[in-house]
PDB file of N, CA and C in Angstrom:
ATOM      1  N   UNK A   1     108.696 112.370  84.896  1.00  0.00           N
ATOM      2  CA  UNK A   1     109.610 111.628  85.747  1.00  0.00           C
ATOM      3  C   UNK A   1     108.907 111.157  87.024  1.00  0.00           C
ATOM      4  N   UNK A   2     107.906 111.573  87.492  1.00  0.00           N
ATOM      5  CA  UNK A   2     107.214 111.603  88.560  1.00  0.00           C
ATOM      6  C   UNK A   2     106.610 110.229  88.585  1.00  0.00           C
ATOM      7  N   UNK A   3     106.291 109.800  87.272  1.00  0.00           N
ATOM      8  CA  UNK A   3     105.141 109.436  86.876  1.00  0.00           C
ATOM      9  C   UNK A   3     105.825 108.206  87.030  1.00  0.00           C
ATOM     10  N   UNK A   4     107.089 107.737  86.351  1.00  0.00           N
ATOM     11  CA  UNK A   4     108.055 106.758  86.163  1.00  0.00           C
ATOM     12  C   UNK A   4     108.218 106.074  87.742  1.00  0.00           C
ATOM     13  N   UNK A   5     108.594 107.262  88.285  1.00  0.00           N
ATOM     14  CA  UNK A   5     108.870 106.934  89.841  1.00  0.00           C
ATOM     15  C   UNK A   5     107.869 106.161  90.165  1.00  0.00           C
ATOM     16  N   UNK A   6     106.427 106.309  90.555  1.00  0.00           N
ATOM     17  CA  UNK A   6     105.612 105.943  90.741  1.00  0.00           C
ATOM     18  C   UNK A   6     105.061 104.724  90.016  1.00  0.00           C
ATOM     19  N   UNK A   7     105.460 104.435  88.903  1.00  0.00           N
ATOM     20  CA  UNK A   7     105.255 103.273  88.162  1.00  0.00           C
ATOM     21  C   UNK A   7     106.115 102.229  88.471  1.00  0.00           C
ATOM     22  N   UNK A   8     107.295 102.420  89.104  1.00  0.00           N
ATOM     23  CA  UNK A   8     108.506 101.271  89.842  1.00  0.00           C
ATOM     24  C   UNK A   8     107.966 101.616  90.990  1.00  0.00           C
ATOM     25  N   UNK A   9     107.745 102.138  91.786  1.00  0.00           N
ATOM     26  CA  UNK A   9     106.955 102.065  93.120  1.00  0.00           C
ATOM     27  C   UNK A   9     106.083 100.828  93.407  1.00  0.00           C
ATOM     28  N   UNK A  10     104.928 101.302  92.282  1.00  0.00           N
ATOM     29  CA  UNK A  10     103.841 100.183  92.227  1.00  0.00           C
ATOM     30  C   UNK A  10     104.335  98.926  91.484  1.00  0.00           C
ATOM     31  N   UNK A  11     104.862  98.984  90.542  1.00  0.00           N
ATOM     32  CA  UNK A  11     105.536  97.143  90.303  1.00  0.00           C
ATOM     33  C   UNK A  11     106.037  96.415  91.415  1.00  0.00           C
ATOM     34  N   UNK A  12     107.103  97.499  92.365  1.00  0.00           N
ATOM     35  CA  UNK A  12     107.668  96.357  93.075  1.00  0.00           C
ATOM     36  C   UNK A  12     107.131  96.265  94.898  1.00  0.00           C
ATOM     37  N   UNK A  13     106.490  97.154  95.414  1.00  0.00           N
ATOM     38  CA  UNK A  13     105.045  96.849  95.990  1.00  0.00           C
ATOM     39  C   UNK A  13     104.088  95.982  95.149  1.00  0.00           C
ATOM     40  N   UNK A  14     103.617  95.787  94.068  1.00  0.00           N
ATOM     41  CA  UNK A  14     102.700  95.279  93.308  1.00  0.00           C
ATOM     42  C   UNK A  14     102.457  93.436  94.472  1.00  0.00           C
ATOM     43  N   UNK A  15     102.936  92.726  94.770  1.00  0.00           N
ATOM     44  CA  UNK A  15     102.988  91.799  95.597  1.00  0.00           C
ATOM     45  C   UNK A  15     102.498  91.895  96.911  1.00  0.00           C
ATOM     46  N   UNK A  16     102.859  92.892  97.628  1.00  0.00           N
ATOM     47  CA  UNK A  16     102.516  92.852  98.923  1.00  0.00           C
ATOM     48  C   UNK A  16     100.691  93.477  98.796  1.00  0.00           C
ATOM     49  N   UNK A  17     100.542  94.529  97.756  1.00  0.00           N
ATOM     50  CA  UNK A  17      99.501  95.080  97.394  1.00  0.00           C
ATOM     51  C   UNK A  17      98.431  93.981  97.708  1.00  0.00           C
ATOM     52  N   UNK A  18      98.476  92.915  96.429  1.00  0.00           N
ATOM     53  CA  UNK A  18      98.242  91.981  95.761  1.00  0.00           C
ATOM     54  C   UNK A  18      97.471  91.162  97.157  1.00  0.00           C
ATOM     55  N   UNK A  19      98.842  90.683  98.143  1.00  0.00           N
ATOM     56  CA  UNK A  19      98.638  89.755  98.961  1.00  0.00           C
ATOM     57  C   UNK A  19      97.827  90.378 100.022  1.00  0.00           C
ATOM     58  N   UNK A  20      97.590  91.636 100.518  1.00  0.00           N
ATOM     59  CA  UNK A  20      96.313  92.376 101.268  1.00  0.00           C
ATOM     60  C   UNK A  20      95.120  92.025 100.589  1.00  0.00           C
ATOM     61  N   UNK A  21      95.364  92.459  99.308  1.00  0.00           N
ATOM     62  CA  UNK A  21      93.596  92.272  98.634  1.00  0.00           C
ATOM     63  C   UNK A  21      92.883  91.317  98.931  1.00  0.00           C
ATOM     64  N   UNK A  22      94.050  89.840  98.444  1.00  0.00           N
ATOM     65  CA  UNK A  22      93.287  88.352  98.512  1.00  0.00           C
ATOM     66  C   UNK A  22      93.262  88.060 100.329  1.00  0.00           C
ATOM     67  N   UNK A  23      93.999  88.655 101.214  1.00  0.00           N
ATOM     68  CA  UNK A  23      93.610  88.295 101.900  1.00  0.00           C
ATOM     69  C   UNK A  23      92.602  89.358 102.607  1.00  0.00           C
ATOM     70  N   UNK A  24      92.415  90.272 102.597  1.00  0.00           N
ATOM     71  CA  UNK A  24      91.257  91.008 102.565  1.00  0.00           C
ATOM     72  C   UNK A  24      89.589  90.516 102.359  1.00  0.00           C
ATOM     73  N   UNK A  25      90.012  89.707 101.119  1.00  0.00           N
ATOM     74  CA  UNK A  25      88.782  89.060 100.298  1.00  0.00           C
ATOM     75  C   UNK A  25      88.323  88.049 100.872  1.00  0.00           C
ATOM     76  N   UNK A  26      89.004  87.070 101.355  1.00  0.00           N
ATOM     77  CA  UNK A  26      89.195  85.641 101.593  1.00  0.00           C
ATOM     78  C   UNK A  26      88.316  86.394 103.330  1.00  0.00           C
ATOM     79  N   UNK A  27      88.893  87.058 103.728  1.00  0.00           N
ATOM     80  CA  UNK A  27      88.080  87.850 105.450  1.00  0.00           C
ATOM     81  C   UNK A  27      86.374  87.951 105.200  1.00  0.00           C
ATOM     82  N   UNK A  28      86.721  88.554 103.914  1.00  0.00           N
ATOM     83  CA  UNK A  28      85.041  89.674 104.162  1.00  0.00           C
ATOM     84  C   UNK A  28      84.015  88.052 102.916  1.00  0.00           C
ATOM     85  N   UNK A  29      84.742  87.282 102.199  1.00  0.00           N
ATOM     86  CA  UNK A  29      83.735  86.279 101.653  1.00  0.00           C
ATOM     87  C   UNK A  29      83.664  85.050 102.277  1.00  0.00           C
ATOM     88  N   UNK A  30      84.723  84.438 102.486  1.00  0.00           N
ATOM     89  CA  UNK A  30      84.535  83.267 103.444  1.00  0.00           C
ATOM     90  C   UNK A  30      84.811  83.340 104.896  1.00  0.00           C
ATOM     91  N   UNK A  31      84.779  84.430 105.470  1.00  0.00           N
ATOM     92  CA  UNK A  31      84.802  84.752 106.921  1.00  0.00           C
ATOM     93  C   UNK A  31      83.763  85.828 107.462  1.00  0.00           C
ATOM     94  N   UNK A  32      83.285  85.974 106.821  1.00  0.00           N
ATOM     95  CA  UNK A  32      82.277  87.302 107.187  1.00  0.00           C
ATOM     96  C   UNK A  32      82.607  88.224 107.998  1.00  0.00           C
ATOM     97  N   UNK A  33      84.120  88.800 107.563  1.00  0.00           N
ATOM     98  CA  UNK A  33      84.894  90.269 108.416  1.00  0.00           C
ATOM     99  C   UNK A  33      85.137  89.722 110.379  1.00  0.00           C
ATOM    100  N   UNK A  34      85.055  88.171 110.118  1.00  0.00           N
ATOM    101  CA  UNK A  34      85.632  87.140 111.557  1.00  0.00           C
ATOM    102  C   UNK A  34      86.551  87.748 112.401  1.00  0.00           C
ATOM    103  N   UNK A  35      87.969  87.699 111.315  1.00  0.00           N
ATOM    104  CA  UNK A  35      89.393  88.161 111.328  1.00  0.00           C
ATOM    105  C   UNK A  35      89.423  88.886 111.768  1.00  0.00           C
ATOM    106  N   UNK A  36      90.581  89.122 113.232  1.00  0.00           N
ATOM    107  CA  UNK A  36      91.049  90.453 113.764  1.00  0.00           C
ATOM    108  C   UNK A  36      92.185  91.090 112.665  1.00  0.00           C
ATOM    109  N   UNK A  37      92.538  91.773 113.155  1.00  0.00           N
ATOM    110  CA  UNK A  37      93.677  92.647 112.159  1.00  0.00           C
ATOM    111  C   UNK A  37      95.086  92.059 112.446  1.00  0.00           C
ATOM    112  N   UNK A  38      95.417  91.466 113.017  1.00  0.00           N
ATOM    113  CA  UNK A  38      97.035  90.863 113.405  1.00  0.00           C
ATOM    114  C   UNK A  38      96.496  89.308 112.601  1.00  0.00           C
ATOM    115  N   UNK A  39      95.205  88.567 112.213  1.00  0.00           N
ATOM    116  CA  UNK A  39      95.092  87.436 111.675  1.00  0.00           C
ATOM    117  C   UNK A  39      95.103  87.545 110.890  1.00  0.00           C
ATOM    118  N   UNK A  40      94.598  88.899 109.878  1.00  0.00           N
ATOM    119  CA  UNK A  40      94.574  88.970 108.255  1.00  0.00           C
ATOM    120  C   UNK A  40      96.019  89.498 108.329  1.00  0.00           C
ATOM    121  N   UNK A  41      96.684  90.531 109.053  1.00  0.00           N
ATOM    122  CA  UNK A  41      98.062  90.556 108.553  1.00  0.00           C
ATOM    123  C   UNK A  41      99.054  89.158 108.405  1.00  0.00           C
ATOM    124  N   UNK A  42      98.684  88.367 109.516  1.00  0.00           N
ATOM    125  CA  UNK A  42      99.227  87.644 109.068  1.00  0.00           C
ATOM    126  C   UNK A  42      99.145  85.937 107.765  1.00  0.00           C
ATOM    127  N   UNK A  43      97.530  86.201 107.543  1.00  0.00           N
ATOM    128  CA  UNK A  43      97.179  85.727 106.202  1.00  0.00           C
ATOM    129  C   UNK A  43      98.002  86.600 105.061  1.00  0.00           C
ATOM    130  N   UNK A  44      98.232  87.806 105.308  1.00  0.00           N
ATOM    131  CA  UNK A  44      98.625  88.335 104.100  1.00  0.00           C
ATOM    132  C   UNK A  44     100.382  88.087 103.462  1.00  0.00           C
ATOM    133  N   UNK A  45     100.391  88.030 105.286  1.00  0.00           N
ATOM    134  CA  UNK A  45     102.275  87.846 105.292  1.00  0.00           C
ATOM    135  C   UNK A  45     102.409  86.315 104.408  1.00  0.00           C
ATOM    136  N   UNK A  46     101.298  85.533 104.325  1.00  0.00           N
ATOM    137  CA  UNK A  46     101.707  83.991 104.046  1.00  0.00           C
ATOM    138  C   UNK A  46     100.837  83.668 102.528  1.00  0.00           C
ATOM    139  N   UNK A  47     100.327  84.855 102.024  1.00  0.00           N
ATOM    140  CA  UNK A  47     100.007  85.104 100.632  1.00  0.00           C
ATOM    141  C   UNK A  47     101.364  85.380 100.075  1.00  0.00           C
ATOM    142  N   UNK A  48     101.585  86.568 100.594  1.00  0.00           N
ATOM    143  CA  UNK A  48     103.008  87.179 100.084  1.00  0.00           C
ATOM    144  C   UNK A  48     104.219  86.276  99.849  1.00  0.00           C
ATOM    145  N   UNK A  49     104.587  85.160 100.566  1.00  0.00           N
ATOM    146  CA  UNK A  49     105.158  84.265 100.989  1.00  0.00           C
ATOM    147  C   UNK A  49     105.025  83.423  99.907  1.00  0.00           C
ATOM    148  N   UNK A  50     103.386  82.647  99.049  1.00  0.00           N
ATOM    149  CA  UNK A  50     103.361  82.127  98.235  1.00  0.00           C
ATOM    150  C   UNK A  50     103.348  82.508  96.806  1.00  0.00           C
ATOM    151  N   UNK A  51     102.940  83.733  96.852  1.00  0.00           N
ATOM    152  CA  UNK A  51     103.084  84.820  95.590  1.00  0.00           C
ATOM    153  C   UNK A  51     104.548  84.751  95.261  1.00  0.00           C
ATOM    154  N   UNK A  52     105.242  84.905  96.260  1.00  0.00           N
ATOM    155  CA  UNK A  52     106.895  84.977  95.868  1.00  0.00           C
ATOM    156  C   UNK A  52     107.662  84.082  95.399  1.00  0.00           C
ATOM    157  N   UNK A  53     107.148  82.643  95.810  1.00  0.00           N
ATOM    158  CA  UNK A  53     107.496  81.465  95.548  1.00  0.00           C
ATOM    159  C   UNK A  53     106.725  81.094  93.916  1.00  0.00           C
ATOM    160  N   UNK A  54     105.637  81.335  94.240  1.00  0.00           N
ATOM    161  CA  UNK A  54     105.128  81.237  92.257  1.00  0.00           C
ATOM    162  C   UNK A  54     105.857  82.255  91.772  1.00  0.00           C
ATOM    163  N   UNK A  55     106.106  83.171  91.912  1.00  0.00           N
ATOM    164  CA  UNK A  55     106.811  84.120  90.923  1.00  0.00           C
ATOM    165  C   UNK A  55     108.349  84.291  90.717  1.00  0.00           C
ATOM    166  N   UNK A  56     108.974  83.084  91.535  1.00  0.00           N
ATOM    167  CA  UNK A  56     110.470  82.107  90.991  1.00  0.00           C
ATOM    168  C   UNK A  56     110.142  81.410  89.945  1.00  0.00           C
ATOM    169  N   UNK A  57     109.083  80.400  89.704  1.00  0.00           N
ATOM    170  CA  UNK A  57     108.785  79.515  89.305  1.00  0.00           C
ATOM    171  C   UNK A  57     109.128  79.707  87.664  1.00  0.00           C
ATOM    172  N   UNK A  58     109.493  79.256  87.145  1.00  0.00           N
ATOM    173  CA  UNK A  58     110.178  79.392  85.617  1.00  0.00           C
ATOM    174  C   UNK A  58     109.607  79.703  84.655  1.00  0.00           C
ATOM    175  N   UNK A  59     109.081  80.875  83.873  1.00  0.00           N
ATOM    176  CA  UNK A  59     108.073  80.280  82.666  1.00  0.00           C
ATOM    177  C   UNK A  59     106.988  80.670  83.240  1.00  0.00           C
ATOM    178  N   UNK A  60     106.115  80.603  83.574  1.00  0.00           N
ATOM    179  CA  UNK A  60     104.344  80.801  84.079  1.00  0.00           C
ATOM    180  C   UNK A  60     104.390  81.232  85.223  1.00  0.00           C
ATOM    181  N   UNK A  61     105.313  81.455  86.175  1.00  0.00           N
ATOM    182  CA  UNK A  61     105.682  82.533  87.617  1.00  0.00           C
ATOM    183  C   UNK A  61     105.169  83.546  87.239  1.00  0.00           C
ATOM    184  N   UNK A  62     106.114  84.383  86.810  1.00  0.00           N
ATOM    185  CA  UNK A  62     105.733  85.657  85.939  1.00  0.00           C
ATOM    186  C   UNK A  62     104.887  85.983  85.401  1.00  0.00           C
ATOM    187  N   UNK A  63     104.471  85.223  85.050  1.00  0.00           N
ATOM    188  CA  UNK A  63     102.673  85.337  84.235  1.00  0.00           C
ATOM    189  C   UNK A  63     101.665  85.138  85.012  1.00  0.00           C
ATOM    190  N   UNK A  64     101.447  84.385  85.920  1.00  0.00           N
ATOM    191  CA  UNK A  64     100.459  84.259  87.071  1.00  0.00           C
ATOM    192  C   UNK A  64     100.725  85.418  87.620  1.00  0.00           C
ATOM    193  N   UNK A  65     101.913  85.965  88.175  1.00  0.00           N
ATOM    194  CA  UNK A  65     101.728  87.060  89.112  1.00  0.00           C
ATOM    195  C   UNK A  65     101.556  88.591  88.517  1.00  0.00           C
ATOM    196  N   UNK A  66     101.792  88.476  87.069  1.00  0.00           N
ATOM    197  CA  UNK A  66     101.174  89.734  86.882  1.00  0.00           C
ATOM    198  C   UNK A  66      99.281  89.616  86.764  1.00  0.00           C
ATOM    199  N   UNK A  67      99.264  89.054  85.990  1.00  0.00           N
ATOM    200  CA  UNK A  67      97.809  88.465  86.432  1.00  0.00           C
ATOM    201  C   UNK A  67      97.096  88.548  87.665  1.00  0.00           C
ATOM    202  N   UNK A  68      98.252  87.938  88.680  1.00  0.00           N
ATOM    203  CA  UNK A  68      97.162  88.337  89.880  1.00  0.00           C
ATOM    204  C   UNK A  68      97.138  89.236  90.225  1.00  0.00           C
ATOM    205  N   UNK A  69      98.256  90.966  90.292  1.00  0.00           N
ATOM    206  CA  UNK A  69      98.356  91.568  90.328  1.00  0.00           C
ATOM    207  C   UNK A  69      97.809  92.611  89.475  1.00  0.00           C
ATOM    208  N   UNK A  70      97.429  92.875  88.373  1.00  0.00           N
ATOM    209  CA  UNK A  70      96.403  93.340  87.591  1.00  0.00           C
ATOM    210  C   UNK A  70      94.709  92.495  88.276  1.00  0.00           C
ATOM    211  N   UNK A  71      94.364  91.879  88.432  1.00  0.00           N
ATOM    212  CA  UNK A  71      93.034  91.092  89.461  1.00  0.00           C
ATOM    213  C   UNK A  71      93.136  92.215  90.538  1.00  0.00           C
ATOM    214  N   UNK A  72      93.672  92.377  91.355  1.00  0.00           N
ATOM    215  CA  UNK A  72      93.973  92.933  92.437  1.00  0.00           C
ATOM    216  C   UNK A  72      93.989  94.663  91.977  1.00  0.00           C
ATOM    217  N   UNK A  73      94.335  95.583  91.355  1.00  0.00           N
ATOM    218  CA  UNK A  73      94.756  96.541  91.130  1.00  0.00           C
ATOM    219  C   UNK A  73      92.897  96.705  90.378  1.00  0.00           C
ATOM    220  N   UNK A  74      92.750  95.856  90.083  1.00  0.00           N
ATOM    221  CA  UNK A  74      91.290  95.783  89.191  1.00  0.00           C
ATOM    222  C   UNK A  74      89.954  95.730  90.353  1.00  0.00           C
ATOM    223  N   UNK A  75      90.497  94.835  91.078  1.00  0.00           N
ATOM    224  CA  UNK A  75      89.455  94.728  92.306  1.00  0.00           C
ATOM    225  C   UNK A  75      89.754  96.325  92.991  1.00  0.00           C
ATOM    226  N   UNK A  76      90.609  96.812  93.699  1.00  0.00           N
ATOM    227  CA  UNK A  76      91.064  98.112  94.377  1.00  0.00           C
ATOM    228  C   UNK A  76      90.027  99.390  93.669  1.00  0.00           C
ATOM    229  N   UNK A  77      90.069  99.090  92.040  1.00  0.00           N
ATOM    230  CA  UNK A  77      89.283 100.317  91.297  1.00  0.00           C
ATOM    231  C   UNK A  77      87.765 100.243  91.255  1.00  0.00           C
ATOM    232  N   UNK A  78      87.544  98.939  90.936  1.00  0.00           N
ATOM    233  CA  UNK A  78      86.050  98.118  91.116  1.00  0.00           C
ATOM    234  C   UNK A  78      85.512  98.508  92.579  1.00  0.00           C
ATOM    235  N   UNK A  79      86.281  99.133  93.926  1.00  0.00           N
ATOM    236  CA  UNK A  79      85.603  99.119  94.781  1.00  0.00           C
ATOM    237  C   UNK A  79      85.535 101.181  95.112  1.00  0.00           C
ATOM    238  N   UNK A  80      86.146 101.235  94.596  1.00  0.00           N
ATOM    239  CA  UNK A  80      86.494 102.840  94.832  1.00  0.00           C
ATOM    240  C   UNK A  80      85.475 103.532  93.636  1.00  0.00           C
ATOM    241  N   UNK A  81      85.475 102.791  92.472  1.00  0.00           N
ATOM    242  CA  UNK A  81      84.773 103.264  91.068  1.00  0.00           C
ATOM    243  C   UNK A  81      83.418 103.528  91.494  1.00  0.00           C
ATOM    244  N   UNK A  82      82.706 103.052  91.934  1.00  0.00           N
ATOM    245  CA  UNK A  82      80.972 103.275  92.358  1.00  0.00           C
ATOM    246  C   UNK A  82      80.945 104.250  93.022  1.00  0.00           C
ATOM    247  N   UNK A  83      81.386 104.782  93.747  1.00  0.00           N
ATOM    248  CA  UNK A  83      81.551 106.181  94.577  1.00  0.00           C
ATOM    249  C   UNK A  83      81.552 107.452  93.535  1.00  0.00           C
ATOM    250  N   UNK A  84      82.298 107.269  92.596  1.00  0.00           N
ATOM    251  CA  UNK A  84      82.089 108.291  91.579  1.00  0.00           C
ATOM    252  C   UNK A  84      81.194 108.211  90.661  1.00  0.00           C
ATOM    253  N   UNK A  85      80.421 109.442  90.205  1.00  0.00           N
ATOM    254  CA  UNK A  85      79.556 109.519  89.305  1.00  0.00           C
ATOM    255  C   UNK A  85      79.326 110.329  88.341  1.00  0.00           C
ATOM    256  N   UNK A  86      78.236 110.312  87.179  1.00  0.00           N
ATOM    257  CA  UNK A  86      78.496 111.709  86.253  1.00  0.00           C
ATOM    258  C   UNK A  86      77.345 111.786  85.938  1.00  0.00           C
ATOM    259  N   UNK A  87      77.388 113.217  86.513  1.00  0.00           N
ATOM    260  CA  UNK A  87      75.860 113.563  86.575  1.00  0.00           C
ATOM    261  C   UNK A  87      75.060 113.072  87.514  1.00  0.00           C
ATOM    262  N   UNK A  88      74.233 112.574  87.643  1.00  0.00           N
ATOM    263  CA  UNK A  88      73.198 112.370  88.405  1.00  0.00           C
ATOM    264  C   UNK A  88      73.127 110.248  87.977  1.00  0.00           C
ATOM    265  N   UNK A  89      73.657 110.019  86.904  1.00  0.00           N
ATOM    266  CA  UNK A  89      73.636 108.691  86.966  1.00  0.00           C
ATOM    267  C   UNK A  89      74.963 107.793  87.281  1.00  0.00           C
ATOM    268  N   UNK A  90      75.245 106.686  88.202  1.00  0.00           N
ATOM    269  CA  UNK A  90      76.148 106.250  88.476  1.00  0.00           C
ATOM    270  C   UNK A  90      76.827 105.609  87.505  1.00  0.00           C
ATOM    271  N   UNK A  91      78.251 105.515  87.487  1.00  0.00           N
ATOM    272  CA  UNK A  91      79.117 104.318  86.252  1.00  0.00           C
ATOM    273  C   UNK A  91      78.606 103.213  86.319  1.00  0.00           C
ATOM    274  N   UNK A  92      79.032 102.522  87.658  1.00  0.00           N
ATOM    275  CA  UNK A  92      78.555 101.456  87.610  1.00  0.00           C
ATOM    276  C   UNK A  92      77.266 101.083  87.954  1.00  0.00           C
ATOM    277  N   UNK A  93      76.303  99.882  87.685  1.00  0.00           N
ATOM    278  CA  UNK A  93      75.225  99.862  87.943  1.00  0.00           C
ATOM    279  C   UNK A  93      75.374  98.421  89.398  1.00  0.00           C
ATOM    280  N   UNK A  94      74.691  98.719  90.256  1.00  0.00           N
ATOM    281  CA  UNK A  94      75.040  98.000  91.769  1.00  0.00           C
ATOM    282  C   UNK A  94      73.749  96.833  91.615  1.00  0.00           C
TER     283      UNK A  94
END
């Protein structure tokens, strides 16, 4: 039951998640970490904003935004994953 909880947790956060990452990304690749923290919050507030509006959208809403949201949940593990290792050789190779 725990587990459930936590799985509607993250679906319906899954958006705001989403809209930190890309704007996170968008800071540290085409800004070179520029951005104060009240400018990416509010890049993120106006991701979130368009994420919500594609994901009305009829038909392919829904499908883009799980998509981007799996991207995002994928990027989050991709950056945490290299830190762990087994054995003496790393998962990923850098």
């Amino acid at each position: 039951i725990i587990l459930l909880i936590a799985y509607t947790i993250l679906v319906i956060l899954a958006t705001g998640i989403t809209a930190i990452v890309i704007s996170n990304w968008l800071n540290r690749v085409y800004y070179q970490s520029a951005w104060t923290v009240p400018r990416v919050t509010l890049v993120a507030f106006g991701i979130f904003i368009v994420l919500k509006l594609i994901s009305l959208t009829p038909g392919i809403g829904p499908a883009i935004m799980i998509l981007s949201a799996f991207m995002a949940f994928g990027a989050i593990i991709l950056s945490v994953l290299p830190r762990f290792s087994i054995g003496t050789k790393p998962i990923l190779k850098s």
